[in-house]
N, C-alpha and C. Protein backbone atom coordinates (compact mmCIF):
# COMPACT_ATOMS: atom_id res chain seq x y z
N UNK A 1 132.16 52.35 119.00
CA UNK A 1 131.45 52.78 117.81
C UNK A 1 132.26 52.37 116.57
N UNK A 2 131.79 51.84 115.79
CA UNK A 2 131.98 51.50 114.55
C UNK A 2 132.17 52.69 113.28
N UNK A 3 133.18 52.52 112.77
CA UNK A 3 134.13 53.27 111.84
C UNK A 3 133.76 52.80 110.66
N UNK A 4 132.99 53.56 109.31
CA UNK A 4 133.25 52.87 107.92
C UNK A 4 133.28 53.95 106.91
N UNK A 5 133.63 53.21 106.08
CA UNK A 5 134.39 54.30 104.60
C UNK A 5 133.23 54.53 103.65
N UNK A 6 133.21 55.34 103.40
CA UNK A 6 131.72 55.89 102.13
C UNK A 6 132.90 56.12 101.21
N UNK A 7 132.95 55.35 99.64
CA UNK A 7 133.78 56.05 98.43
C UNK A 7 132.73 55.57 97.33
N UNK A 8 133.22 56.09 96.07
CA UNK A 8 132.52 55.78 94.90
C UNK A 8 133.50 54.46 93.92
N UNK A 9 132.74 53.59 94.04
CA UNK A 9 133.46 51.69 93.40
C UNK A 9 134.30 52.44 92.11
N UNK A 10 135.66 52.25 91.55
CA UNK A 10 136.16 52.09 90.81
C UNK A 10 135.94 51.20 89.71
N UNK A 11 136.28 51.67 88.31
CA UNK A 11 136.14 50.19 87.42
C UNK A 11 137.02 48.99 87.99
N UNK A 12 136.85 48.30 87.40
CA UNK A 12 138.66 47.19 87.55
C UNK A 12 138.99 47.17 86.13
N UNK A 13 140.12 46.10 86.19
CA UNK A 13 140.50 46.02 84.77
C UNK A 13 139.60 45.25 83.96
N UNK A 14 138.97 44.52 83.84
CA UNK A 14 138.10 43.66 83.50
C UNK A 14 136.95 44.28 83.21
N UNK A 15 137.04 45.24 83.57
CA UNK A 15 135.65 46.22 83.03
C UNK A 15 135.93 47.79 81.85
N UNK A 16 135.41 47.32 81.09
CA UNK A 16 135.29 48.60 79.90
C UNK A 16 133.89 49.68 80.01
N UNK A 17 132.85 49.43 80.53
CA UNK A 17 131.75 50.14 80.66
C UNK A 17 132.26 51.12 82.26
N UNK A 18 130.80 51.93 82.68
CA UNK A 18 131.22 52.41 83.81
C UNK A 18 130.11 52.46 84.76
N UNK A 19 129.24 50.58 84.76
CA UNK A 19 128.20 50.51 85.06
C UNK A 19 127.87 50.52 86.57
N UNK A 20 129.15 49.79 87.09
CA UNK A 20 128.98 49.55 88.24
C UNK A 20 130.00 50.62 88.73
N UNK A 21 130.71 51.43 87.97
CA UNK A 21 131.56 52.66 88.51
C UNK A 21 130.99 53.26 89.70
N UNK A 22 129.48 53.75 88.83
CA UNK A 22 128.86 54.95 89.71
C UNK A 22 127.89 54.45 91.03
N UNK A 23 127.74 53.67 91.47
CA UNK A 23 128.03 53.44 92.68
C UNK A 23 128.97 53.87 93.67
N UNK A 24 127.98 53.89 95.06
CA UNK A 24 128.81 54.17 96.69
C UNK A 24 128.98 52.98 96.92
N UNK A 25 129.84 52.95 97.61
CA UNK A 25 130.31 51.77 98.52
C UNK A 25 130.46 52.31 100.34
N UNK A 26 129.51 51.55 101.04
CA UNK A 26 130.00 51.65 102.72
C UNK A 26 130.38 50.46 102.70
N UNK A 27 131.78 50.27 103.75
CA UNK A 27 132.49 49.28 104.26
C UNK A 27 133.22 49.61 105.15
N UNK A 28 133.05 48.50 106.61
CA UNK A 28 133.51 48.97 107.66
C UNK A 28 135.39 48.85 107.80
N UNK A 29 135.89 49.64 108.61
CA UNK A 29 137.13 50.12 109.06
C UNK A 29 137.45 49.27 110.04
N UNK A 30 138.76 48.27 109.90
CA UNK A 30 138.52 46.86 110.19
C UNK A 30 138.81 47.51 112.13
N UNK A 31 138.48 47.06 113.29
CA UNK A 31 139.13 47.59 114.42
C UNK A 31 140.47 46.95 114.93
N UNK A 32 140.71 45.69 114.26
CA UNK A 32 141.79 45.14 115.06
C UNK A 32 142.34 44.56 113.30
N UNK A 33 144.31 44.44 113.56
CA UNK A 33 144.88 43.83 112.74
C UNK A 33 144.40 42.42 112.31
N UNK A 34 145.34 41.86 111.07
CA UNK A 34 145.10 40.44 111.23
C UNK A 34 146.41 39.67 112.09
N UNK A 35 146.22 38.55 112.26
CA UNK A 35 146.67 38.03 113.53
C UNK A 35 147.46 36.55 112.24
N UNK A 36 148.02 36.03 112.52
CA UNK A 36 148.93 34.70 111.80
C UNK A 36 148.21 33.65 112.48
N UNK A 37 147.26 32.51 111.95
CA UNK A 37 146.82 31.50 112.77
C UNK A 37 147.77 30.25 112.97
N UNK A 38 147.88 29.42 113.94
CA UNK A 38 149.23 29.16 114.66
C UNK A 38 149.30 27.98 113.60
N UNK A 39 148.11 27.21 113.82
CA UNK A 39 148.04 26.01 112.69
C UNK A 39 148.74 25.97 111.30
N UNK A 40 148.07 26.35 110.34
CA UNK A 40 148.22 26.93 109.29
C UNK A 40 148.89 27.91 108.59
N UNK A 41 149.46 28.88 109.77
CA UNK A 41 150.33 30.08 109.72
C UNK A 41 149.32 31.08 108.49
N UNK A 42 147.87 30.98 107.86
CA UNK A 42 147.19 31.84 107.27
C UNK A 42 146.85 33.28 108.42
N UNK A 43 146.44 34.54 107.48
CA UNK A 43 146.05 35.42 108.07
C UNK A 43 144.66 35.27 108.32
N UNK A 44 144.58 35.52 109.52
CA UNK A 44 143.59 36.06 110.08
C UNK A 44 142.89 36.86 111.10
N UNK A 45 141.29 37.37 110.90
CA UNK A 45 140.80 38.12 111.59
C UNK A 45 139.54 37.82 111.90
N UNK A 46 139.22 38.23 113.33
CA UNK A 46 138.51 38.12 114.17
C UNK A 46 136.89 38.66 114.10
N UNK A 47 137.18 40.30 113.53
CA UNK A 47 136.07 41.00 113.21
C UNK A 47 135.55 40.50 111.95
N UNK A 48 134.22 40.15 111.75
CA UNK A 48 133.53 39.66 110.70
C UNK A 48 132.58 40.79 109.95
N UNK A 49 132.82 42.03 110.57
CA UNK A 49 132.20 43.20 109.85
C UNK A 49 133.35 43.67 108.93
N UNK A 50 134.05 43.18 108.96
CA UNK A 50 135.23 43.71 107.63
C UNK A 50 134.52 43.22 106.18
N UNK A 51 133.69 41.51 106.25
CA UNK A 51 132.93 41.02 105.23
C UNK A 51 131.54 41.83 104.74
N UNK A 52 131.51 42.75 104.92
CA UNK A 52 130.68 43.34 105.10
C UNK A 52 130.83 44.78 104.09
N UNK A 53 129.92 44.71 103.15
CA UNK A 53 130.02 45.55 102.33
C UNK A 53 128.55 45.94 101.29
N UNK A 54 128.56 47.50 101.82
CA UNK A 54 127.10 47.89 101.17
C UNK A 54 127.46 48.80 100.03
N UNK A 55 126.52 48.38 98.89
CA UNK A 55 126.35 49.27 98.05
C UNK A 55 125.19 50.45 97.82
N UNK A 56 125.50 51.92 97.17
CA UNK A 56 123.77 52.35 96.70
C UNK A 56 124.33 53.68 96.05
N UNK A 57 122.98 53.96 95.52
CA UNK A 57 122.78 54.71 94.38
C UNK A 57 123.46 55.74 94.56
N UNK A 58 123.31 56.26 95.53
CA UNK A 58 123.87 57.77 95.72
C UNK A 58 124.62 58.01 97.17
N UNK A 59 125.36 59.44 97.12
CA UNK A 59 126.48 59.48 98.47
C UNK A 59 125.57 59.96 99.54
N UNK A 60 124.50 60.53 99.31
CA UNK A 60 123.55 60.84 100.47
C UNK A 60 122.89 59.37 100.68
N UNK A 61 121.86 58.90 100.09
CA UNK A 61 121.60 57.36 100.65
C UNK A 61 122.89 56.61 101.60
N UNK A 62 124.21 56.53 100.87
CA UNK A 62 125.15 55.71 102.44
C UNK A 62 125.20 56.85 103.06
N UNK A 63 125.26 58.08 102.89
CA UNK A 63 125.52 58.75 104.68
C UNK A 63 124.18 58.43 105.37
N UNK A 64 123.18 58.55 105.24
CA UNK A 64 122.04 58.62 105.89
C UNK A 64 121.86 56.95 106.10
N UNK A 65 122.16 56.07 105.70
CA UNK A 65 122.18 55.06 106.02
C UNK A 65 123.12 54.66 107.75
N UNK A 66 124.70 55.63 107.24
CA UNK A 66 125.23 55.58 108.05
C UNK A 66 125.06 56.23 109.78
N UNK A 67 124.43 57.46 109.16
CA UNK A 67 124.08 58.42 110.53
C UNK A 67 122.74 57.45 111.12
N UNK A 68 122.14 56.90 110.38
CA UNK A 68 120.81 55.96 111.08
C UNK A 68 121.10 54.55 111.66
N UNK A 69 122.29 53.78 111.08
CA UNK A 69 122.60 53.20 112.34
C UNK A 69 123.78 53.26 113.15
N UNK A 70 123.95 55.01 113.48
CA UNK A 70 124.89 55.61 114.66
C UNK A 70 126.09 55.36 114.15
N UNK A 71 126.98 54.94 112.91
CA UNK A 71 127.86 54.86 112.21
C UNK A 71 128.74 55.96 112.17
N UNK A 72 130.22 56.07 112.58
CA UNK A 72 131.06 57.64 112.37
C UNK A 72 131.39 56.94 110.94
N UNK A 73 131.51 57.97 110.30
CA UNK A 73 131.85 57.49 108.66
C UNK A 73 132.88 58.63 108.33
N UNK A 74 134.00 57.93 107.72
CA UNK A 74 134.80 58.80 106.49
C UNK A 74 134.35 58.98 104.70
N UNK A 75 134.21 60.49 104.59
CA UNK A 75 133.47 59.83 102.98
C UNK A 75 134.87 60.57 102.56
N UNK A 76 134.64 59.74 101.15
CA UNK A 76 136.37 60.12 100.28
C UNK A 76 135.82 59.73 98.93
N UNK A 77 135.77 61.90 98.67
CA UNK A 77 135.05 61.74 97.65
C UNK A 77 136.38 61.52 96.40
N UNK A 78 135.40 61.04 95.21
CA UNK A 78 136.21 60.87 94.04
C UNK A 78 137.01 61.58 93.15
N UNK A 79 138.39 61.48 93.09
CA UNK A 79 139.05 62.45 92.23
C UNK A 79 138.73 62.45 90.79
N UNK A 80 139.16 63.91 90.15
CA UNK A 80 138.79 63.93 88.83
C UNK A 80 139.73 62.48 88.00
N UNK A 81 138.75 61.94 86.97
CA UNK A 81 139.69 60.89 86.41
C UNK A 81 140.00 61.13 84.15
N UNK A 82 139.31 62.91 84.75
CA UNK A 82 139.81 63.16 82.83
C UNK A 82 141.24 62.65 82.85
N UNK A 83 140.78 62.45 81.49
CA UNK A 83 142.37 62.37 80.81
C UNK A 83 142.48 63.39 79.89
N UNK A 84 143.54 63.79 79.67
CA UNK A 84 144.23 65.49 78.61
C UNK A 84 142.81 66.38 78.85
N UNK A 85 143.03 66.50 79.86
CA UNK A 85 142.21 67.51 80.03
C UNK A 85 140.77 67.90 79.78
N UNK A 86 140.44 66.66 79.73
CA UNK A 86 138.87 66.59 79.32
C UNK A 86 138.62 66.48 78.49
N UNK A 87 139.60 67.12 77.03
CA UNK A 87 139.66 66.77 75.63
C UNK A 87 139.83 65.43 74.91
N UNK A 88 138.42 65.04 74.43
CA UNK A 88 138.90 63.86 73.64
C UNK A 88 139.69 63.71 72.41
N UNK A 89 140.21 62.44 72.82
CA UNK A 89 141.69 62.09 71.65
C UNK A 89 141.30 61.14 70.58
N UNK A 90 141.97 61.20 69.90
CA UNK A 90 141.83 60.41 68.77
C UNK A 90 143.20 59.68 68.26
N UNK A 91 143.19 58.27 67.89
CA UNK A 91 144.63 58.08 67.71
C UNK A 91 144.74 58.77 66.51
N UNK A 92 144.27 59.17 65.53
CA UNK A 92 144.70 60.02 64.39
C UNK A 92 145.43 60.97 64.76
N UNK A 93 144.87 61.84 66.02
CA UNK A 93 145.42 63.03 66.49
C UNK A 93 147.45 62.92 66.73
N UNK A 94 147.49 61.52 66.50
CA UNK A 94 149.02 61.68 66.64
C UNK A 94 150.28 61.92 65.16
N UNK A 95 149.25 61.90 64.39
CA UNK A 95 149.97 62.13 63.21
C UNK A 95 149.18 62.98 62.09
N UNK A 96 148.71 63.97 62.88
CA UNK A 96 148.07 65.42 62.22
C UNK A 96 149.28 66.18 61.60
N UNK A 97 149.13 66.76 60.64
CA UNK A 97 150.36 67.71 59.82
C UNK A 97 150.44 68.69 60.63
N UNK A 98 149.51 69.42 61.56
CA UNK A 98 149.78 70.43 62.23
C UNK A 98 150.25 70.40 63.83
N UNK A 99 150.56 69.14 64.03
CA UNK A 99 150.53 68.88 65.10
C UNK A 99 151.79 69.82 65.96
N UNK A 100 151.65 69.94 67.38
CA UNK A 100 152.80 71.11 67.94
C UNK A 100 154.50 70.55 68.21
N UNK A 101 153.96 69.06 68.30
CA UNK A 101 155.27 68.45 68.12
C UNK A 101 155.77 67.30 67.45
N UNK A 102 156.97 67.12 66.49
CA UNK A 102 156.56 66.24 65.69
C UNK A 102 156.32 64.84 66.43
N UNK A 103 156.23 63.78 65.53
CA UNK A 103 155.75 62.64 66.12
C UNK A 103 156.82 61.98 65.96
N UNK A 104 157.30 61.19 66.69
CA UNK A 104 158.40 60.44 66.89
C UNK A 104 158.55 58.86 67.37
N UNK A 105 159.45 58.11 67.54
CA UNK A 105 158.91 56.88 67.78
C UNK A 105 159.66 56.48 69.29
């Protein structure tokens, strides 16, 4: 039986929006290492379901995708990614007169 990962796609660096953030991702859990090919001495692997990668809207659509074709799945849901606490910043905010600590360089 076939092993695959349910998570939610990360930005990359190259991305400023968070369009394709909110997306699932299923992708299978490779079963065997990669192997050194003797020729070439490149890595490689055997299983071709590692190329293999689904996207969709929501975390119920890939589980139910997954439980329908007999798939054991790990889901790994997404950690919080606020920053200061959920409070938005401002670079002004670093050189407010009231600020709690002075500003320094």
């Amino acid at each position: 039986m076939a092993t695959v990962r349910i998570y939610r796609a990360t930005r990359n660096a190259m991305q400023s929006g968070k369009a394709k953030a909110r997306r699932w991702v299923l992708e299978y859990i490779p079963s065997e290492t990669y192997e050194r090919e003797p020729l070439m001495g490149w890595a490689t692997m055997r299983d071709m379901r590692r190329q293999t990668r689904l996207t969709f809207s929501s975390k119920e659509a890939a589980i139910a995708h997954a439980e329908k074709h007999g798939l054991a799945y790990r889901l790994e849901d997404p950690s919080c990614t606020e920053r200061g606490g959920g409070r938005r910043k401002s670079y002004t905010d670093n050189f407010r007169h009231d600020r709690p600590r002075p500003w320094t360089h």
